[in-house]
N, C-alpha and C. Protein backbone atom coordinates (compact mmCIF):
# COMPACT_ATOMS: atom_id res chain seq x y z
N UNK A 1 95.95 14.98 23.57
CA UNK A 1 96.75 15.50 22.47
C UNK A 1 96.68 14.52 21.31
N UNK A 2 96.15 15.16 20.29
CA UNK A 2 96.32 14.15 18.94
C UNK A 2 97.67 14.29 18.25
N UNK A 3 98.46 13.52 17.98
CA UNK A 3 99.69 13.56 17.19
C UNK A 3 99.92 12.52 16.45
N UNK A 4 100.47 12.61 15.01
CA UNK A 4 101.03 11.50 14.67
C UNK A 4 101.80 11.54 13.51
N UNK A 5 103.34 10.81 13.90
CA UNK A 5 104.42 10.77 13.07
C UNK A 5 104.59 9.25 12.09
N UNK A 6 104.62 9.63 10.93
CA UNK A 6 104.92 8.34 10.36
C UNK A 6 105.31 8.40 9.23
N UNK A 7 106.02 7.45 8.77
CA UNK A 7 106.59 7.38 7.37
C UNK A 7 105.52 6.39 6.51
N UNK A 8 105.38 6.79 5.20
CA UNK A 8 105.22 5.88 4.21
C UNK A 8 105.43 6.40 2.49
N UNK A 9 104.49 5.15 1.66
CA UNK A 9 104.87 5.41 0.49
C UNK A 9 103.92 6.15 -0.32
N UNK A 10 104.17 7.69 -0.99
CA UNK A 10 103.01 8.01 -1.57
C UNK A 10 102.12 7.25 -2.72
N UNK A 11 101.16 6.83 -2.55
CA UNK A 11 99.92 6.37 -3.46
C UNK A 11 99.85 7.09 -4.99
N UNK A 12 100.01 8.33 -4.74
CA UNK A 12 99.79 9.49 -6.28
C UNK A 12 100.70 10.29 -6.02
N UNK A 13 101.01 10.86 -6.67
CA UNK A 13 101.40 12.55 -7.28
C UNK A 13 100.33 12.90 -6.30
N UNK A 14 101.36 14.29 -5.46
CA UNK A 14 99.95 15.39 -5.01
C UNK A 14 99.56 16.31 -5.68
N UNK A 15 97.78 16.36 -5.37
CA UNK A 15 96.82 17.20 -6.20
C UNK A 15 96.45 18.07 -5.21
N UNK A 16 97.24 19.35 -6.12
CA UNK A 16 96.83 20.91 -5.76
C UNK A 16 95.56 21.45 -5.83
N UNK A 17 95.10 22.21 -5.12
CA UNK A 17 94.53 23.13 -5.16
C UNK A 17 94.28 24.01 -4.21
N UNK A 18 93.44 25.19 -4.94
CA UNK A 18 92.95 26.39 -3.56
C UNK A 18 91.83 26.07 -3.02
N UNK A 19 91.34 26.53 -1.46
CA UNK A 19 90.59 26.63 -1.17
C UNK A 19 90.17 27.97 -1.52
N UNK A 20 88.62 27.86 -1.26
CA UNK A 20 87.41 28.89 -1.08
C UNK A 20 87.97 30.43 -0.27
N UNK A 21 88.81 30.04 0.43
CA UNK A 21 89.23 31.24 1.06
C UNK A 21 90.76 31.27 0.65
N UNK A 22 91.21 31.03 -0.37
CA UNK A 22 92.77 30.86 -0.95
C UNK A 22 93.86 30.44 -0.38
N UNK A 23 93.67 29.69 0.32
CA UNK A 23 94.88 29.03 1.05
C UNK A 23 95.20 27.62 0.26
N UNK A 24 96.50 27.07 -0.25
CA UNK A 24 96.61 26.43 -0.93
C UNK A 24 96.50 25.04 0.27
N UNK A 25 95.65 23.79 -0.65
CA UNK A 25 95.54 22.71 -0.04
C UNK A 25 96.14 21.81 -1.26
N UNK A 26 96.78 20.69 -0.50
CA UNK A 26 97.68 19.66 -0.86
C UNK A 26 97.05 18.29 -0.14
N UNK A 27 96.36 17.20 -1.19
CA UNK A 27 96.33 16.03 -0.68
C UNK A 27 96.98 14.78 -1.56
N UNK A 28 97.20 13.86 -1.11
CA UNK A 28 98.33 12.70 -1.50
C UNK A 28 97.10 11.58 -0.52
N UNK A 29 97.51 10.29 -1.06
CA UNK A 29 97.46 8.91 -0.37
C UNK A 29 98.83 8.61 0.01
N UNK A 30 98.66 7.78 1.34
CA UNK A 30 100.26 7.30 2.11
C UNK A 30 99.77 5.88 2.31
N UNK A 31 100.75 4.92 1.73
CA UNK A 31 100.65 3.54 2.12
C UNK A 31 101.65 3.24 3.07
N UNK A 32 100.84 2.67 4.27
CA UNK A 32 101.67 2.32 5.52
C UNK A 32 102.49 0.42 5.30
N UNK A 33 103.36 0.25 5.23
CA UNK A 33 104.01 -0.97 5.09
C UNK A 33 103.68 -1.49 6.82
N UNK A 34 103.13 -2.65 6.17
CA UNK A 34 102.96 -3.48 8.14
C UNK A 34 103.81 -5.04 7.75
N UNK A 35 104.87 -5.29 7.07
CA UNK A 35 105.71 -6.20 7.48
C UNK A 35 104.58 -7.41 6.92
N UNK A 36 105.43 -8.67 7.56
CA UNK A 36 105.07 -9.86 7.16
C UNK A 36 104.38 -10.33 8.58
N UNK A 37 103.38 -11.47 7.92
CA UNK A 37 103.05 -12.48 8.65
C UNK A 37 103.68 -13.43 9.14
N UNK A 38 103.47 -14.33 10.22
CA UNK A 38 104.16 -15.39 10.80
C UNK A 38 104.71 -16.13 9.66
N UNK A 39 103.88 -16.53 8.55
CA UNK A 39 104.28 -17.37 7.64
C UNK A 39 105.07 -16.88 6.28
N UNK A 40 105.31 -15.37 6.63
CA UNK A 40 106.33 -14.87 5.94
C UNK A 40 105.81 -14.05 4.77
N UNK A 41 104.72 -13.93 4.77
CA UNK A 41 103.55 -13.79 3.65
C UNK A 41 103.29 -12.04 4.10
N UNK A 42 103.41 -11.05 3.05
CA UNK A 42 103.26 -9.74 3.33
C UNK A 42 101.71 -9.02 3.62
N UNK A 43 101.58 -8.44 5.01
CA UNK A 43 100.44 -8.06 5.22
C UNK A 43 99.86 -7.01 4.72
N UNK A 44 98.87 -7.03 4.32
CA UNK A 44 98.01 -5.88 3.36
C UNK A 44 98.60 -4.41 4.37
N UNK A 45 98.71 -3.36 2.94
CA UNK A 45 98.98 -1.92 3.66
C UNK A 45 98.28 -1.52 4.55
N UNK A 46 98.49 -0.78 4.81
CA UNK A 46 97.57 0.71 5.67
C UNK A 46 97.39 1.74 4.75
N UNK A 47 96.12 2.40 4.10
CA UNK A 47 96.11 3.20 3.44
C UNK A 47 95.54 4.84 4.30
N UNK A 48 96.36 5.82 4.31
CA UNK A 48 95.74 6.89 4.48
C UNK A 48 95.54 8.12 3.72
N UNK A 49 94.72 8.89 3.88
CA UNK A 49 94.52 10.37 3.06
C UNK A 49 95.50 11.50 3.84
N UNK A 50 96.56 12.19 3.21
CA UNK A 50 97.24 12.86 3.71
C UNK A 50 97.09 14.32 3.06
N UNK A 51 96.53 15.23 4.08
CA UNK A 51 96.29 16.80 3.32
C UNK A 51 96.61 17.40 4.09
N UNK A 52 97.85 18.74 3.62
CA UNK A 52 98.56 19.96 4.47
C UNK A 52 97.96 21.08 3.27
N UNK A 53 98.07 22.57 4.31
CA UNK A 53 97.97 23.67 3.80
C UNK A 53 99.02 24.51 3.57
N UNK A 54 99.21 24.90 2.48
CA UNK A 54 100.01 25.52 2.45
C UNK A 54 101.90 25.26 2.83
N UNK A 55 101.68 24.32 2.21
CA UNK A 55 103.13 23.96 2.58
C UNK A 55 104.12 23.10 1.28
N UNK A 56 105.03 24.04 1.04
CA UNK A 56 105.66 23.69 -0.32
C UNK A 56 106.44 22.52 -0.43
N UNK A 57 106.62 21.25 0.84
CA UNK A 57 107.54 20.18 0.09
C UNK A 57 106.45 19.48 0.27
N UNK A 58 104.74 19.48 0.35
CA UNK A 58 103.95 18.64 0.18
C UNK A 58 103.64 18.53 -1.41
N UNK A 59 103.92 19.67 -1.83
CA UNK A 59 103.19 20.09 -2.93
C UNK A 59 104.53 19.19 -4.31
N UNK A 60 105.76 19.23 -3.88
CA UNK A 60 106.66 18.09 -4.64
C UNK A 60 106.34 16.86 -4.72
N UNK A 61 105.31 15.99 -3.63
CA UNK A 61 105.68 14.35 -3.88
C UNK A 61 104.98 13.77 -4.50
N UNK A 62 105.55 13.06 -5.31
CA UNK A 62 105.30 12.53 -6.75
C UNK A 62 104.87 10.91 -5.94
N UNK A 63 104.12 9.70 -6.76
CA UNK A 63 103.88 8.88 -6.71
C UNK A 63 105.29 7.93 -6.42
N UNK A 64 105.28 6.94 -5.54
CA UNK A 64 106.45 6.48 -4.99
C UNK A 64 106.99 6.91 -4.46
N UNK A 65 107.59 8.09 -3.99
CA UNK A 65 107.84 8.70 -2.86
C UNK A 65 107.74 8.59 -1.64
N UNK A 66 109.00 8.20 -0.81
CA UNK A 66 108.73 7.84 0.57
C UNK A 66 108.90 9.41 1.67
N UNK A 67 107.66 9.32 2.22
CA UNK A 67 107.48 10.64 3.11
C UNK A 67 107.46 10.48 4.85
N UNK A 68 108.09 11.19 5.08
CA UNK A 68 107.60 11.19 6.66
C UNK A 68 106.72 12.48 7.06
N UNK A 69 105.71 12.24 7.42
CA UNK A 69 104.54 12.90 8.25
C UNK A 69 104.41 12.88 9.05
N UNK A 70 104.26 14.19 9.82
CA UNK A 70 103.46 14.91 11.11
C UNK A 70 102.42 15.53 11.09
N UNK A 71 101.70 15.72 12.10
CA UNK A 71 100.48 16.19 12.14
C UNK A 71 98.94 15.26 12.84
N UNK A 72 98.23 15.94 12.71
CA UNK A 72 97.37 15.22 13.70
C UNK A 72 96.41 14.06 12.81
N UNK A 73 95.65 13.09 13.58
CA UNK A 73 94.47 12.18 12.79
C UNK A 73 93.29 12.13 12.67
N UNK A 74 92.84 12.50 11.91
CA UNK A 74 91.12 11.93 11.88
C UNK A 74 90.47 10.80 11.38
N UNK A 75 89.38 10.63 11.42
CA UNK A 75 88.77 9.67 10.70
C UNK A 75 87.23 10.26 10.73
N UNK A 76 86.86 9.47 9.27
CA UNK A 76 85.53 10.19 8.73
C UNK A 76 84.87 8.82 8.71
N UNK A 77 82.94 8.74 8.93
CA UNK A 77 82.86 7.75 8.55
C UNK A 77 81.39 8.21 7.85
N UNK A 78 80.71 7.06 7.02
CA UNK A 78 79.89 7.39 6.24
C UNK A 78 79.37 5.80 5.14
N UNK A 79 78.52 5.99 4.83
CA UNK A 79 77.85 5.04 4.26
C UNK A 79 77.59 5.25 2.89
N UNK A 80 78.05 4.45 2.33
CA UNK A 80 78.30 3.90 0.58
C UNK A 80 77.16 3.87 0.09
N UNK A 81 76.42 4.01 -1.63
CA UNK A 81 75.75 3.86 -2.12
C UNK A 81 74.96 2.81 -2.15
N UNK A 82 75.96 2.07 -1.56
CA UNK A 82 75.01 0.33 -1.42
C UNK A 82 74.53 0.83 0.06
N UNK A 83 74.55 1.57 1.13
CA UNK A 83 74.43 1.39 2.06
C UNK A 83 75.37 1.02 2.90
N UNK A 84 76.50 0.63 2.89
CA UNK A 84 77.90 -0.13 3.69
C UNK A 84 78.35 1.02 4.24
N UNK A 85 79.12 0.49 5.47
CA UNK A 85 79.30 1.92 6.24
C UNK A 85 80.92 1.37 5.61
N UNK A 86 81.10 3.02 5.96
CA UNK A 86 82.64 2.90 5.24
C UNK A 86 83.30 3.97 6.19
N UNK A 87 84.51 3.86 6.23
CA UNK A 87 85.51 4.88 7.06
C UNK A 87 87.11 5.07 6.41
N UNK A 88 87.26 6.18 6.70
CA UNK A 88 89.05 6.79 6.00
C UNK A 88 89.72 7.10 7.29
N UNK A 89 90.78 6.86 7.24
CA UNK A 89 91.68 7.62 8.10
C UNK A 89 92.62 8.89 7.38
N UNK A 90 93.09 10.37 8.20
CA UNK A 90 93.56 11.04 7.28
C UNK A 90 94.14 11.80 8.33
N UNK A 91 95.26 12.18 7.62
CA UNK A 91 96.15 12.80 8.27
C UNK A 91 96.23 14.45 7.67
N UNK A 92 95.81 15.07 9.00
CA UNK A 92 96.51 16.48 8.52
C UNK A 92 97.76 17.07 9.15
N UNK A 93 98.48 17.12 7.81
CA UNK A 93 99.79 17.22 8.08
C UNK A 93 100.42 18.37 8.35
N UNK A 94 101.44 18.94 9.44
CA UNK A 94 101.69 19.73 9.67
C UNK A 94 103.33 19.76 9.25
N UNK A 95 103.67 18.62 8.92
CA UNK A 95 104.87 18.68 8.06
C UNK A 95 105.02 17.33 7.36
N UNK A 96 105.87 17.52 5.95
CA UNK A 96 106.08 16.34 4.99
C UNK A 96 107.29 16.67 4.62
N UNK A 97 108.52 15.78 5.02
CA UNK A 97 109.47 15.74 4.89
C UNK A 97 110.28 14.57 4.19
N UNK A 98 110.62 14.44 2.82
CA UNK A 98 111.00 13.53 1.82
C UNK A 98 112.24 12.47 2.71
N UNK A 99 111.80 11.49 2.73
CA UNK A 99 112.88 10.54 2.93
C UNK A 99 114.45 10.09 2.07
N UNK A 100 115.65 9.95 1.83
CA UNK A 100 116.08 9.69 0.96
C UNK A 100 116.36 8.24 0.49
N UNK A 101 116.40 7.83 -0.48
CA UNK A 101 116.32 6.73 -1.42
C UNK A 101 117.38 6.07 -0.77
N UNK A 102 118.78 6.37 -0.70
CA UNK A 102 119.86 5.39 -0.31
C UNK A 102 120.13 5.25 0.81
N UNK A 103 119.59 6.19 1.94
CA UNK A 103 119.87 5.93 3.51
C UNK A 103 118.84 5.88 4.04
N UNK A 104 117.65 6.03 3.38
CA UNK A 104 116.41 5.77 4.50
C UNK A 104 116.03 6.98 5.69
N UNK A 105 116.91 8.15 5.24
CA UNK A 105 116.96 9.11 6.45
C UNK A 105 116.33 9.90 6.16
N UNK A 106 115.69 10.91 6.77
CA UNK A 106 115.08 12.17 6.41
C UNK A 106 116.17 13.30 5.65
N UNK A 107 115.53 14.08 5.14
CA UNK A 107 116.47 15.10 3.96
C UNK A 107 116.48 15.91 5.21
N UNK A 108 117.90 17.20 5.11
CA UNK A 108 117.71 17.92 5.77
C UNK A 108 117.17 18.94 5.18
N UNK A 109 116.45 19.95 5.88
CA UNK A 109 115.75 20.60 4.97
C UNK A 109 115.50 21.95 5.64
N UNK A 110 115.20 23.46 5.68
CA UNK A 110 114.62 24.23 6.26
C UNK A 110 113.16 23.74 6.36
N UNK A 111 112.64 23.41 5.99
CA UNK A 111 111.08 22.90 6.13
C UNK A 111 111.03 21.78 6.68
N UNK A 112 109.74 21.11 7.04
CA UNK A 112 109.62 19.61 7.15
C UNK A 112 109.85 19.78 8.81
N UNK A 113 110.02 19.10 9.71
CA UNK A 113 110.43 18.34 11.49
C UNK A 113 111.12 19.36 12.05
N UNK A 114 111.75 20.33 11.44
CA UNK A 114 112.67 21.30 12.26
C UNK A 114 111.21 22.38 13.48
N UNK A 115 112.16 22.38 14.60
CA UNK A 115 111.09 22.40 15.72
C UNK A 115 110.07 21.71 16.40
N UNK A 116 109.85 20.46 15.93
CA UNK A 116 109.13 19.10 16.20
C UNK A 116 109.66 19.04 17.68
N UNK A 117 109.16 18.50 18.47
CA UNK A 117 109.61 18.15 20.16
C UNK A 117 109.63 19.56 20.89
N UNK A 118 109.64 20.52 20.52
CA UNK A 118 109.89 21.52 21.14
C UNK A 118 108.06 22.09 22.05
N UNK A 119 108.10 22.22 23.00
CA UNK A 119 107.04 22.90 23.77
C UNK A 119 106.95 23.75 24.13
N UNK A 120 105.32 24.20 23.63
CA UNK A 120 105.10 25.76 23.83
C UNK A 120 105.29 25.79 25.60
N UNK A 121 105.46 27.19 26.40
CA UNK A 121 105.54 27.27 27.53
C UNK A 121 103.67 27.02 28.23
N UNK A 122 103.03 27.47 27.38
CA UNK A 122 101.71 27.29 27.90
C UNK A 122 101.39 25.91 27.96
N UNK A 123 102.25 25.05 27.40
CA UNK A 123 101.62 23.65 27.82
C UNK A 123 102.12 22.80 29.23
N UNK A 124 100.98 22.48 30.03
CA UNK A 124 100.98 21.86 31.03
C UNK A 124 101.37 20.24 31.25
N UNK A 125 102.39 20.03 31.33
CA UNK A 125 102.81 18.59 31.63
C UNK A 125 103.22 18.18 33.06
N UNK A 126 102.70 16.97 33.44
CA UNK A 126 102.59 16.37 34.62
C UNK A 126 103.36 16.03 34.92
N UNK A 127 104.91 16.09 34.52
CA UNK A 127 105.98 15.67 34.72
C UNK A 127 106.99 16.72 34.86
């Protein structure tokens, strides 16, 4: 099972558009905060590419914006004009749910995590 939940800070304003077959696509950059070093010294972000379809509180977050994301991960890899191999990580998001500014909590929202944890009956767990 690929999954993955996480909060961070949006990179840009998200840029709209349609796809080829009209389904609206939404991508943003998410900077992952990884804390400090032993010596107290702040460790470089985590940068990822974050794109959902069709989904209207992706299509609100503005640059600075702290988001929490669901949805699954990929990674692409590929080689640069110089030749350098290069790789992205990217999240396709199956929900983006705005954090709020003074409590750090998720908004409540009809959209966004509502139904998250819940399992379909067709899925098989060993427990």
């Amino acid at each position: 099972m690929n999954s993955i939940m996480i909060t961070g800070t949006a990179g840009q304003d998200a840029e709209i558009r349609a796809t080829q077959t009209g389904k609206m696509l939404v991508r943003f950059s998410l900077a992952i905060y990884n804390g400090k070093d032993g010596q107290g010294e702040y460790k470089p972000s985590t940068w990822l590419q974050v794109v959902a379809f069709d989904n209207d509180l992706a299509q609100t977050v503005k640059k600075g914006d702290r988001v929490n994301i669901s949805g699954r991960l990929t990674g692409d890899v590929w080689n640069d004009k110089n030749g350098n191999k290069r790789e992205t990580w990217k999240v396709i998001a199956e929900a983006v749910l705005p954090v709020t500014k003074t409590t750090g909590s998720a908004v409540k929202s009809g959209n966004g995590f509502n139904g998250l944890g819940t399992q379909s009956e067709e899925c098989d767990l060993p427990f």
